[in-house]
N, C-alpha and C. Protein backbone atom coordinates (compact mmCIF):
# COMPACT_ATOMS: atom_id res chain seq x y z
N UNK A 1 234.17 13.72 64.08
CA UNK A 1 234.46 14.40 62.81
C UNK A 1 235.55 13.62 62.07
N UNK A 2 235.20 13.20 60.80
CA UNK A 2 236.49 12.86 60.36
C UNK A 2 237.56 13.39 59.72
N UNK A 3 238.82 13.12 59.47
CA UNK A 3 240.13 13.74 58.87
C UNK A 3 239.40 14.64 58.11
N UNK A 4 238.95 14.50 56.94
CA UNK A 4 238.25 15.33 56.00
C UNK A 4 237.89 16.39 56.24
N UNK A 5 236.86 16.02 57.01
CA UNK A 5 236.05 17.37 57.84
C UNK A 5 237.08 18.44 58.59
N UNK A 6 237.66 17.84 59.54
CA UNK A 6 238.51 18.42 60.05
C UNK A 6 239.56 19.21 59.17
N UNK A 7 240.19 18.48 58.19
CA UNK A 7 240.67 19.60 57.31
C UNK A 7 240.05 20.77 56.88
N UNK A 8 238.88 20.16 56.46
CA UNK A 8 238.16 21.06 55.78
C UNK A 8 237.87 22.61 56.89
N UNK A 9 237.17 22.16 57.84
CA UNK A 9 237.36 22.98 58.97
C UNK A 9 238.13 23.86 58.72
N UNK A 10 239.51 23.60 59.15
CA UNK A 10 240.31 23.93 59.50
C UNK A 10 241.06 24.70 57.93
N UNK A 11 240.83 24.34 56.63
CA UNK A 11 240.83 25.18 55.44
C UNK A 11 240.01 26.33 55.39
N UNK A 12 238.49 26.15 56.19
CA UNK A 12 237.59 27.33 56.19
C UNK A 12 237.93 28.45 56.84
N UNK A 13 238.66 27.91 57.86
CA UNK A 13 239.25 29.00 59.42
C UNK A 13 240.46 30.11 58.84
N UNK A 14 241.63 28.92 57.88
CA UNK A 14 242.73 29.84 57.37
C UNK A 14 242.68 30.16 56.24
N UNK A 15 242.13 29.34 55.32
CA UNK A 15 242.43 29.82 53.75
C UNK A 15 243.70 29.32 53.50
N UNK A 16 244.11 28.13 54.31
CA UNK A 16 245.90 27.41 53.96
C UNK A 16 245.18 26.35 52.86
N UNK A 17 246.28 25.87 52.16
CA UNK A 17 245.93 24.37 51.53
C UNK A 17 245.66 23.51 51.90
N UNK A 18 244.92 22.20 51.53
CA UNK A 18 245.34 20.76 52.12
C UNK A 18 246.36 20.53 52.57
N UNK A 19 247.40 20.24 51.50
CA UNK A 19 248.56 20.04 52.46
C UNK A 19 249.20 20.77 53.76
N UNK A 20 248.86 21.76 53.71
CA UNK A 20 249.23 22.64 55.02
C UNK A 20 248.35 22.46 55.80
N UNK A 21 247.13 21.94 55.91
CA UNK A 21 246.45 22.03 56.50
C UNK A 21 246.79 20.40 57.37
N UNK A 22 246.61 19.71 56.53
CA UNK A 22 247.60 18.32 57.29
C UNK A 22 248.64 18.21 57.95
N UNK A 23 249.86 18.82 57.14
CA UNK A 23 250.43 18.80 57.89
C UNK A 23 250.69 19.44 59.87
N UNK A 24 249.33 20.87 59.20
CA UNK A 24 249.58 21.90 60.60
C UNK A 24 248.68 20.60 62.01
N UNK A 25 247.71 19.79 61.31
CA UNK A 25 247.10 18.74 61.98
C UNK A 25 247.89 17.76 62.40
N UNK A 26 248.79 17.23 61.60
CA UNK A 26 249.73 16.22 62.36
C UNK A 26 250.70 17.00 63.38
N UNK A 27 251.25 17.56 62.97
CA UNK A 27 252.28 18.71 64.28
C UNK A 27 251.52 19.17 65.45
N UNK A 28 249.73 19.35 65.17
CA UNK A 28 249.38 19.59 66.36
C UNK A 28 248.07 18.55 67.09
N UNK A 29 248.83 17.50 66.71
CA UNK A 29 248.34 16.22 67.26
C UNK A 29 246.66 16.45 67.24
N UNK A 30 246.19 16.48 66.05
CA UNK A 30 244.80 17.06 65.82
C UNK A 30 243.64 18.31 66.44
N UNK A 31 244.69 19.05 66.88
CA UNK A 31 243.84 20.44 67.63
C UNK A 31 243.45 21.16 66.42
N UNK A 32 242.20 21.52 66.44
CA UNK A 32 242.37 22.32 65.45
C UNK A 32 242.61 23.76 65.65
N UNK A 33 242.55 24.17 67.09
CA UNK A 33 243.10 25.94 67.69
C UNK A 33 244.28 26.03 66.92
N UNK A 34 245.70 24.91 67.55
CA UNK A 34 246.87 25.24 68.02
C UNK A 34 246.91 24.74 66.60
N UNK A 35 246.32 24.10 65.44
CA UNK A 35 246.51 24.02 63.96
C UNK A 35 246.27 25.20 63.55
N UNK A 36 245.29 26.79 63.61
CA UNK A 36 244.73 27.68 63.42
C UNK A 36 245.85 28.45 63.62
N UNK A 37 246.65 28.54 65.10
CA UNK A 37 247.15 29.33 65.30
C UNK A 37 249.47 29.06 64.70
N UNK A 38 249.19 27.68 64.30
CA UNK A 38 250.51 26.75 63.67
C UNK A 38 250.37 27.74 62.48
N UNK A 39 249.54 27.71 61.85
CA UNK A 39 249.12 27.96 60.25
C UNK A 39 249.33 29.27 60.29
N UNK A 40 249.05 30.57 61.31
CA UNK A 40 249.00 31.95 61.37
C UNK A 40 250.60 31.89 61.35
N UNK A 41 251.28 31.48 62.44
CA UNK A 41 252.67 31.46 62.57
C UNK A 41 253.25 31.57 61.25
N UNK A 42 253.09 29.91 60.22
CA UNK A 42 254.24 29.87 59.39
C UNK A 42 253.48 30.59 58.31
N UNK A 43 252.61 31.10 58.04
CA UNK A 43 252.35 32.29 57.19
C UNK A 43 252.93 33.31 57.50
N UNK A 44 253.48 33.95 58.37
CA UNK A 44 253.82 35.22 58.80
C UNK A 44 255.17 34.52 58.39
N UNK A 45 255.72 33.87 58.84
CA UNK A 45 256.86 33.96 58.85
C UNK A 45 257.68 33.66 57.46
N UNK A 46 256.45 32.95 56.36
CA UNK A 46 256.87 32.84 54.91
C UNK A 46 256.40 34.20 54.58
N UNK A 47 256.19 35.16 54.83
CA UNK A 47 255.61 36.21 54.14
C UNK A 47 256.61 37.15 54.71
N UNK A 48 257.66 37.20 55.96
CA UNK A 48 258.32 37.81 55.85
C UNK A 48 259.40 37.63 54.45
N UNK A 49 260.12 36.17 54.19
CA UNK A 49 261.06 35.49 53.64
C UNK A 49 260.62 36.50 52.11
N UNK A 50 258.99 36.45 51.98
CA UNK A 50 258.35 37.09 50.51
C UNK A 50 258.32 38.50 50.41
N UNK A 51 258.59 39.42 51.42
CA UNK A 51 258.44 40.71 51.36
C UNK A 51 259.70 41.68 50.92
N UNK A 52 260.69 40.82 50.58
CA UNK A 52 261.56 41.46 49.69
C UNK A 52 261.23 41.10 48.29
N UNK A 53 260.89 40.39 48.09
CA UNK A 53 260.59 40.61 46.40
C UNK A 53 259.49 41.69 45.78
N UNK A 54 260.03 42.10 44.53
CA UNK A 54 259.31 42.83 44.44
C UNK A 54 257.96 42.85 43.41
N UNK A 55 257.01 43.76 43.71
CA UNK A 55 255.54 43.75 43.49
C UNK A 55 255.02 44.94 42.70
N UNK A 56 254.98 44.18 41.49
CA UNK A 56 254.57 45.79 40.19
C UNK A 56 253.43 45.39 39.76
N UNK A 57 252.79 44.09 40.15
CA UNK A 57 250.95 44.46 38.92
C UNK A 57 250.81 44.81 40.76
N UNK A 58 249.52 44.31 40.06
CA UNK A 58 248.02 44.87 41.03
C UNK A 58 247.09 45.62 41.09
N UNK A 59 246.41 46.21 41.38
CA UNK A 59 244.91 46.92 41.38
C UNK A 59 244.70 47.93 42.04
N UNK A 60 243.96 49.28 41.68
CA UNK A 60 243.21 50.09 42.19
C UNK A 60 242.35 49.96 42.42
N UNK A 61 241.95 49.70 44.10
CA UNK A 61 240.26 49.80 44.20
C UNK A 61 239.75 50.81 44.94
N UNK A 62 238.60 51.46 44.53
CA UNK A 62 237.79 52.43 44.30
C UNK A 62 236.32 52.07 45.62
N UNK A 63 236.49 52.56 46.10
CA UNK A 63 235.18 52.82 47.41
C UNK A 63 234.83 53.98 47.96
N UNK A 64 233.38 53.88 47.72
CA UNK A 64 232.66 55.23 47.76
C UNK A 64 231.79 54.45 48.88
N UNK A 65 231.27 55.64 50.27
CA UNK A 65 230.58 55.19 51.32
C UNK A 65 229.25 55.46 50.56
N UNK A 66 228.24 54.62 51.07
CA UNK A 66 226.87 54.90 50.88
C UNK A 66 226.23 56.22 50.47
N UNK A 67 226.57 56.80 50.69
CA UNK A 67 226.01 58.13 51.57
C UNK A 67 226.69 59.27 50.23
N UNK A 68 227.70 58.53 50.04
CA UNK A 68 228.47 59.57 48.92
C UNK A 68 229.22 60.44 48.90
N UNK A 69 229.14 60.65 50.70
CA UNK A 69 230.59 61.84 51.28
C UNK A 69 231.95 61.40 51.16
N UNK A 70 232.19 60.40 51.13
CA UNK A 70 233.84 59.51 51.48
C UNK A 70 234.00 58.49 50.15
N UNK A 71 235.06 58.85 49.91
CA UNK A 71 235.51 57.91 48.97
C UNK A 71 237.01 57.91 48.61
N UNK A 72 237.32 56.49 48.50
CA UNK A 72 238.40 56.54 48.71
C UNK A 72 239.63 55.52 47.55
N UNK A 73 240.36 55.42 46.82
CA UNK A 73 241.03 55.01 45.82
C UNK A 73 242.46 54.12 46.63
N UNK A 74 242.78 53.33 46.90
CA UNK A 74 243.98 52.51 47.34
C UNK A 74 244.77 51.61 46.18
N UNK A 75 245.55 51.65 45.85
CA UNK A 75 246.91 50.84 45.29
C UNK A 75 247.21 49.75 46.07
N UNK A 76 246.77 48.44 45.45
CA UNK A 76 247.21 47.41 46.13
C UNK A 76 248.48 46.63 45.09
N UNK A 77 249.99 46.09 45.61
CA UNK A 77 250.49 45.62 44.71
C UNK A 77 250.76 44.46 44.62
N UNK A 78 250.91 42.96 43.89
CA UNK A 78 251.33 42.31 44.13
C UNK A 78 252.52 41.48 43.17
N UNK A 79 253.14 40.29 43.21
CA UNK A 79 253.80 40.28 42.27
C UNK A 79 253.64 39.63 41.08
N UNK A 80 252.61 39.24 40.58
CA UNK A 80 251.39 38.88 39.22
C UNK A 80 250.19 39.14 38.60
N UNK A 81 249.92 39.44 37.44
CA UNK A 81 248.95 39.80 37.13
C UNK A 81 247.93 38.70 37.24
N UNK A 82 248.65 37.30 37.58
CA UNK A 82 247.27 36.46 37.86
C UNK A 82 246.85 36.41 38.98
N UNK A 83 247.76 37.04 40.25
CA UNK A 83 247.31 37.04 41.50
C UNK A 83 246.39 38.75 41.66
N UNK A 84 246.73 39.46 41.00
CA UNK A 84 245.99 40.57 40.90
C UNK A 84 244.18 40.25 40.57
N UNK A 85 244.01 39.71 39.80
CA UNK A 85 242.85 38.89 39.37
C UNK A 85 242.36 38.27 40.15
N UNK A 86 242.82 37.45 41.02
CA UNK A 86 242.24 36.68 42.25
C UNK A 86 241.09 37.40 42.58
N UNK A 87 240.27 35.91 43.34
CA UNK A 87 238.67 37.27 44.30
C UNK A 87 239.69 37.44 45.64
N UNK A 88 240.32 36.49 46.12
CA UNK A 88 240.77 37.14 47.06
C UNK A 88 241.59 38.21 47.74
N UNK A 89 242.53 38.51 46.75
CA UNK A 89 243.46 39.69 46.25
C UNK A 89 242.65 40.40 46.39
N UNK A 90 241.23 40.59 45.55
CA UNK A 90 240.25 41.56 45.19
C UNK A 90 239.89 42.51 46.65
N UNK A 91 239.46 41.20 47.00
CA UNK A 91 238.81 41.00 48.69
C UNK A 91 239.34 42.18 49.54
N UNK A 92 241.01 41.80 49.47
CA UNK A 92 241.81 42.31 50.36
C UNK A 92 242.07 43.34 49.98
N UNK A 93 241.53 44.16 48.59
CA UNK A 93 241.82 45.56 48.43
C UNK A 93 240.96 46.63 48.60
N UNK A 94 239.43 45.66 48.55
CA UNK A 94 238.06 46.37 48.98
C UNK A 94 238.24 46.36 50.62
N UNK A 95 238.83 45.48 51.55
CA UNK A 95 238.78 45.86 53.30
C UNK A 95 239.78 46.93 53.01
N UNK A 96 240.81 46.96 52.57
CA UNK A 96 241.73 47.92 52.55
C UNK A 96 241.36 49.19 52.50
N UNK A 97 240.26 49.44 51.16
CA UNK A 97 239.82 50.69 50.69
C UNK A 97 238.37 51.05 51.70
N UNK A 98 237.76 50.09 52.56
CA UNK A 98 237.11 50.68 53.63
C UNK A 98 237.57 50.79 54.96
N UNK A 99 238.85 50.27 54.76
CA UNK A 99 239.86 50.68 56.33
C UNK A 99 239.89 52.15 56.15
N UNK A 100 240.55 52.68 55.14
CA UNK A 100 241.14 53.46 54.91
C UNK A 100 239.47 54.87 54.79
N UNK A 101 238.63 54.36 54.43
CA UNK A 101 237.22 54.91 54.74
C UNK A 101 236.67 55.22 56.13
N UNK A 102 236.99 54.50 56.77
CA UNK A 102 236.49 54.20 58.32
C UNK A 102 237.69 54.79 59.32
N UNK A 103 238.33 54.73 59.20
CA UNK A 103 239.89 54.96 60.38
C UNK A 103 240.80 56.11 59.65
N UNK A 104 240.74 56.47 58.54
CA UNK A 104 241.10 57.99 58.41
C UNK A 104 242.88 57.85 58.63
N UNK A 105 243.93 56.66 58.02
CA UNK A 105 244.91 56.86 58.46
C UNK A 105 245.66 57.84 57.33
N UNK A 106 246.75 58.39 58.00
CA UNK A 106 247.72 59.39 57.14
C UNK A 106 248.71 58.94 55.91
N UNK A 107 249.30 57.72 56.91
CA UNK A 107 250.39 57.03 56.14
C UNK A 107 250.31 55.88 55.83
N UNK A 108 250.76 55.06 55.22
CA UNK A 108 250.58 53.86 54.97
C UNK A 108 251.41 52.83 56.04
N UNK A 109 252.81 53.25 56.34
CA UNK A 109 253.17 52.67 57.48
C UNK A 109 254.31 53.69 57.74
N UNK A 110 255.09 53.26 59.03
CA UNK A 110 255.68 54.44 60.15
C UNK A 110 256.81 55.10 59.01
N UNK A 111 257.67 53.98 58.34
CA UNK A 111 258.21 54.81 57.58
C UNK A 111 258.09 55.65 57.24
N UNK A 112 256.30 56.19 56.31
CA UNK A 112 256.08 57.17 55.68
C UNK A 112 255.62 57.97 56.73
N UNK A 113 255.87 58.47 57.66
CA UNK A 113 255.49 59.50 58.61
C UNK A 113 257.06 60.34 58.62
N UNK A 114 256.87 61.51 58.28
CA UNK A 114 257.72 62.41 57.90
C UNK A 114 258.85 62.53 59.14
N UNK A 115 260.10 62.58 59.61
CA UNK A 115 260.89 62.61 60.55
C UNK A 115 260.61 63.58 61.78
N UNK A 116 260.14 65.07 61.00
CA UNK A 116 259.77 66.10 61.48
C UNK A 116 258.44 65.73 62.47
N UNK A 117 257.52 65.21 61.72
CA UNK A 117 256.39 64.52 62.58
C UNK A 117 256.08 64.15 63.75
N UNK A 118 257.34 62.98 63.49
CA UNK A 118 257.29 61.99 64.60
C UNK A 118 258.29 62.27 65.60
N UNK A 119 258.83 63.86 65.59
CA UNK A 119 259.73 64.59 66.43
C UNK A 119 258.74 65.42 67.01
N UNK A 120 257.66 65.80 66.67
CA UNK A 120 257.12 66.82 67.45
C UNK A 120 256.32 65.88 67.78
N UNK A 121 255.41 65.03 67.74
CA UNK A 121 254.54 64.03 68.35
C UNK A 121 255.49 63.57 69.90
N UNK A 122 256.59 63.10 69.62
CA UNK A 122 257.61 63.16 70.62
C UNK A 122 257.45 63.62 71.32
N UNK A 123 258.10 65.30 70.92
CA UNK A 123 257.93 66.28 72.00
C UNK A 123 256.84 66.67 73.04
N UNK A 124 255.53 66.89 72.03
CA UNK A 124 254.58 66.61 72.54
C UNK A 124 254.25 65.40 73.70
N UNK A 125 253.94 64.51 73.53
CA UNK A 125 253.90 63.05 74.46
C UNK A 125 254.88 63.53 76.06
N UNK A 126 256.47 63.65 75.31
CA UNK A 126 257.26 63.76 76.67
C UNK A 126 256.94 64.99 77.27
N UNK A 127 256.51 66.11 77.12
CA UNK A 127 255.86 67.33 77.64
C UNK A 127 254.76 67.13 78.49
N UNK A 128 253.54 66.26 77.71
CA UNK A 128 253.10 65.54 78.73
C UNK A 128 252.62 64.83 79.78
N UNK A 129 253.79 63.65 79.46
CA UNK A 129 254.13 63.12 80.56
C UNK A 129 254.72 63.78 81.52
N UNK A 130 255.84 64.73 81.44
CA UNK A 130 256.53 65.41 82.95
C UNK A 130 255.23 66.22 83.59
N UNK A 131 254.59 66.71 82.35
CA UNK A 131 253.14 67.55 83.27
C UNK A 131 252.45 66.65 83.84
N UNK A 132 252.49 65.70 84.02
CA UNK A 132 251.44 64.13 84.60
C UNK A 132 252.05 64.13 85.52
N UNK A 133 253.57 64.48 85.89
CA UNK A 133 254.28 63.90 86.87
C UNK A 133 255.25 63.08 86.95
N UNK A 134 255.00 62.41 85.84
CA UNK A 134 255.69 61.14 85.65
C UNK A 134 257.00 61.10 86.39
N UNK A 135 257.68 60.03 86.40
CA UNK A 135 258.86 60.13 86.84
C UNK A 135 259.70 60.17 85.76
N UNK A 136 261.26 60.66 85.92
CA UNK A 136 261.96 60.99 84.70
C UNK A 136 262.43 59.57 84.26
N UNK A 137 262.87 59.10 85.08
CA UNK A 137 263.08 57.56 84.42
C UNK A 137 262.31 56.34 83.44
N UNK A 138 261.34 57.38 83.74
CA UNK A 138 259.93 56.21 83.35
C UNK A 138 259.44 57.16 81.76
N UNK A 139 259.64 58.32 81.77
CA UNK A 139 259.10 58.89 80.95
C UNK A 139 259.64 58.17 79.18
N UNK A 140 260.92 58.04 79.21
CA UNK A 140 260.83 57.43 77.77
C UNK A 140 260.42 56.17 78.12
N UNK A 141 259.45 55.10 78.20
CA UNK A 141 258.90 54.39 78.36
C UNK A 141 257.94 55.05 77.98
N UNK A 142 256.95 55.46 78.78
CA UNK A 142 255.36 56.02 78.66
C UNK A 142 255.51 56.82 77.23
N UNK A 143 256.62 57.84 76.51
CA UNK A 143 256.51 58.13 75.54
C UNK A 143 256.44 57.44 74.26
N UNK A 144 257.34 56.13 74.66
CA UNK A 144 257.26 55.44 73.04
C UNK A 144 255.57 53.95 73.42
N UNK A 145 255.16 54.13 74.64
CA UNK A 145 253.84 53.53 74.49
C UNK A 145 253.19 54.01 74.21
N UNK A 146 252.95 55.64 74.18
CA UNK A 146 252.08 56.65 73.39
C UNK A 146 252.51 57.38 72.27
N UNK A 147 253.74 56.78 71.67
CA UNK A 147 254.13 56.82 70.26
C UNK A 147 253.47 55.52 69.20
N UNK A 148 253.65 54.14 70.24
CA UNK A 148 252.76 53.03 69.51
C UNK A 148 251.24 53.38 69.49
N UNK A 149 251.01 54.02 70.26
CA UNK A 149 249.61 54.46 69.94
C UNK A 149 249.18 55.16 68.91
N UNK A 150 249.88 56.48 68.79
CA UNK A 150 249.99 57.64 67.72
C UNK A 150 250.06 56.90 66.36
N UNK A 151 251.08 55.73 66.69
CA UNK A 151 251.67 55.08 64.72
C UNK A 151 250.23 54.11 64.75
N UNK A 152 249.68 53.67 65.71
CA UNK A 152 248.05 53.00 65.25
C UNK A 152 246.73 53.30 64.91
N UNK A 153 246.88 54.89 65.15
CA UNK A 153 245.75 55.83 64.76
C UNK A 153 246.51 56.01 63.33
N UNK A 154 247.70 56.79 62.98
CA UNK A 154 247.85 57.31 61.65
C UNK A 154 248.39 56.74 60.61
N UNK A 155 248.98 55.58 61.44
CA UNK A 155 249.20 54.61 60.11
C UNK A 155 248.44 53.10 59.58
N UNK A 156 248.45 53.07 58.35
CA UNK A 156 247.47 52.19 57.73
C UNK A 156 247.85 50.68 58.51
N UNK A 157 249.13 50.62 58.59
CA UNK A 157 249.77 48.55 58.73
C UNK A 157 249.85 48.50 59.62
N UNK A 158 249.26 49.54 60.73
CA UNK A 158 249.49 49.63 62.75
C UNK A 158 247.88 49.31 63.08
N UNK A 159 247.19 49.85 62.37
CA UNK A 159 245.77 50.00 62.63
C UNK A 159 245.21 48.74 63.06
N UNK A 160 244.46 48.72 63.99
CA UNK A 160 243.67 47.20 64.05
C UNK A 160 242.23 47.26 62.83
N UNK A 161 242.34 45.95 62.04
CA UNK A 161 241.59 45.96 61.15
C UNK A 161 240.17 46.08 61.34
N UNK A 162 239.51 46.60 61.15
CA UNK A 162 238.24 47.06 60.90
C UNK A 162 237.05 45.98 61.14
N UNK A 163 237.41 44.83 60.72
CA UNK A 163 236.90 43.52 60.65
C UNK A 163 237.24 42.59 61.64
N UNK A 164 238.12 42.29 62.09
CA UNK A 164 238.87 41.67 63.19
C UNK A 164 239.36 42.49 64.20
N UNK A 165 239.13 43.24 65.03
CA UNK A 165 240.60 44.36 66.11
C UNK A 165 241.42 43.09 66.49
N UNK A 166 241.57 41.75 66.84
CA UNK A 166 242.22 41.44 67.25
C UNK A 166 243.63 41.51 66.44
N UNK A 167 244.08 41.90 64.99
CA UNK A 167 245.01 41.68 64.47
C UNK A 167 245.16 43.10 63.84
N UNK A 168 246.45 43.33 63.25
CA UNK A 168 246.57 45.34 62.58
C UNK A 168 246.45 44.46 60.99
N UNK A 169 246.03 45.66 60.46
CA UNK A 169 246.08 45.48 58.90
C UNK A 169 247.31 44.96 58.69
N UNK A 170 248.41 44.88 58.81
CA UNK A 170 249.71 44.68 58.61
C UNK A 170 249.85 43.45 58.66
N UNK A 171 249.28 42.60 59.50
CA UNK A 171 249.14 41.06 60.11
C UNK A 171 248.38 40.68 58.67
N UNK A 172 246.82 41.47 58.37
CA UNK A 172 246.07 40.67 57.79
C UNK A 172 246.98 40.76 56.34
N UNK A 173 247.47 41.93 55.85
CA UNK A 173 248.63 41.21 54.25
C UNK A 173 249.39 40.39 54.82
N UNK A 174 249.89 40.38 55.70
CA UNK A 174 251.37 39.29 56.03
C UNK A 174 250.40 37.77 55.77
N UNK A 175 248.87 37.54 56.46
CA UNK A 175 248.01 36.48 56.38
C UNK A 175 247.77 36.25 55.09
N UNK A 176 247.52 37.41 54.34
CA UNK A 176 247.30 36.78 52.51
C UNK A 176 248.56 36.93 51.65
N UNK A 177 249.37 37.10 52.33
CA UNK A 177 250.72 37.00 51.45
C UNK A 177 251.02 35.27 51.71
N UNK A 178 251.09 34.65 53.11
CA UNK A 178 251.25 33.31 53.34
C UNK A 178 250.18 32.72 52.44
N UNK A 179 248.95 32.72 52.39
CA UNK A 179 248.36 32.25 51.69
C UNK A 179 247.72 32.22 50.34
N UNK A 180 248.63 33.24 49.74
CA UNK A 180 248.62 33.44 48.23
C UNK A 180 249.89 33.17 47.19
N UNK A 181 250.42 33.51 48.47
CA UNK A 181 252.38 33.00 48.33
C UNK A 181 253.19 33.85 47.19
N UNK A 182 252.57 35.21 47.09
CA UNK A 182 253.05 36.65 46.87
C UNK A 182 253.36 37.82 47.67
N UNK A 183 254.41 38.61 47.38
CA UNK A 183 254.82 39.46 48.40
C UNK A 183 253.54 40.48 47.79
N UNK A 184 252.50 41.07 48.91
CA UNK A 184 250.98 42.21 48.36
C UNK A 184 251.90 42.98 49.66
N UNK A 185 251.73 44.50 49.12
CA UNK A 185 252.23 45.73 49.38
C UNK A 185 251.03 46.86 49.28
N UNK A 186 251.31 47.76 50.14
CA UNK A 186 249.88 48.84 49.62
C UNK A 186 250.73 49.67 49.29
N UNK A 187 250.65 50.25 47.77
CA UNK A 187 251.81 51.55 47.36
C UNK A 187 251.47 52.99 47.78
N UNK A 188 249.89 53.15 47.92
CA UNK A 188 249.58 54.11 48.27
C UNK A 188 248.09 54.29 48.28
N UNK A 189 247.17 55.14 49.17
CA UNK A 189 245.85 55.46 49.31
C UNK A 189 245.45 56.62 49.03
N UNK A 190 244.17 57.37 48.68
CA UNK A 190 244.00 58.51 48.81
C UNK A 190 242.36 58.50 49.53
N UNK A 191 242.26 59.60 50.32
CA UNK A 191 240.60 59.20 50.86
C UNK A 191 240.05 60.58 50.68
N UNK A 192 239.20 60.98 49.79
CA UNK A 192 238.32 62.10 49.90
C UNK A 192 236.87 62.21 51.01
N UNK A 193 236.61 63.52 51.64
CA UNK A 193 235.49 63.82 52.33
C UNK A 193 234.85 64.79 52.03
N UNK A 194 233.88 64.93 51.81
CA UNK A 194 232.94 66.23 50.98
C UNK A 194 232.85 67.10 52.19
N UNK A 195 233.69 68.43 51.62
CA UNK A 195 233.77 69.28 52.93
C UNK A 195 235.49 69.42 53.63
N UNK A 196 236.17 68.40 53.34
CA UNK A 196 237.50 68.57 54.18
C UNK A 196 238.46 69.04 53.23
N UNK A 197 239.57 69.88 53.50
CA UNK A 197 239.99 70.64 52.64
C UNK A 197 241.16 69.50 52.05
């Protein structure tokens, strides 16, 4: 394969640039995995550096299931109206608005889970566990592993994505924030079901 190809490859896999894509090839002495997985790294980690700025355009997208029972409206934000426009922006607001179709989450992330909530989910869990037996030492352990569980069912940026499980929705904006090189935020979702109150 030559350089080319191999970039190219390896552009198809991440959605990074040429230049990033070279460079992630020279640092990883032409692998293209440990280039795949170079490229995941310093996206996450430029998309933390981007997630304080802040994000006022962006788009409402609108998804209705087949069928016509579920439908669901999500706020995606980012920080331009030309990145709002993007297909890929687009992209990432239509998986969003059928995550949020398919997996039924409450909140958007743990923050927004009310204090009160995530005190009786608590309680619950450590109750229990002592009814399991558990040992007392062990029990806050086993409770906050079945608290990470609880925040991956009800919240949107815990969830494993719909499309991939290997990564949470949370990973996949942090992935198009590196590669759009805007801080994208979800401000808020709403999901209707014909029939649920």
């Amino acid at each position: 394969m030559s350089d080319a190809q191999v970039i190219k490859t390896l552009r198809e896999k991440t959605g990074a640039g040429v230049m990033d894509c070279k460079k992630a090839l020279q640092e990883c002495g032409g692998d293209i995995e440990k280039a795949v997985e170079y490229l995941k790294i310093k996206g996450i980690a430029s998309a933390e550096k981007k997630a304080s700025r802040e994000a006022r355009e962006g788009i409402v997208e609108a998804y209705v299931h087949l069928n016509g029972k579920i439908g669901v409206l999500v706020e995606l934000n980012c920080e331009t109206d030309f990145v709002a426009r993007n297909a890929e922006f687009k992209q990432l607001a239509h998986d969003l608005a059928m995550q949020v179709a398919a997996a039924k989450p409450l909140y958007v992330s743990v923050a927004d889970v009310p204090d009160e909530v995530v005190a009786r989910e608590r309680e619950v869990q450590r109750a229990r566990a002592l009814e399991e037996g558990k040992k007392e030492q062990i029990v806050d352990k086993v409770v906050e592993g079945r608290m990470s569980k609880f925040f991956a069912e009800v919240c949107l940026l815990n969830q494993p994505f719909i499309k991939d499980e290997s990564i949470t929705v949370g990973d996949l904006i942090k992935q198009h924030i590196g590669r759009i090189g805007e801080n994208i935020t979800v401000k808020r979702f709403v999901r209707f079901e014909v029939g649920e109150a």
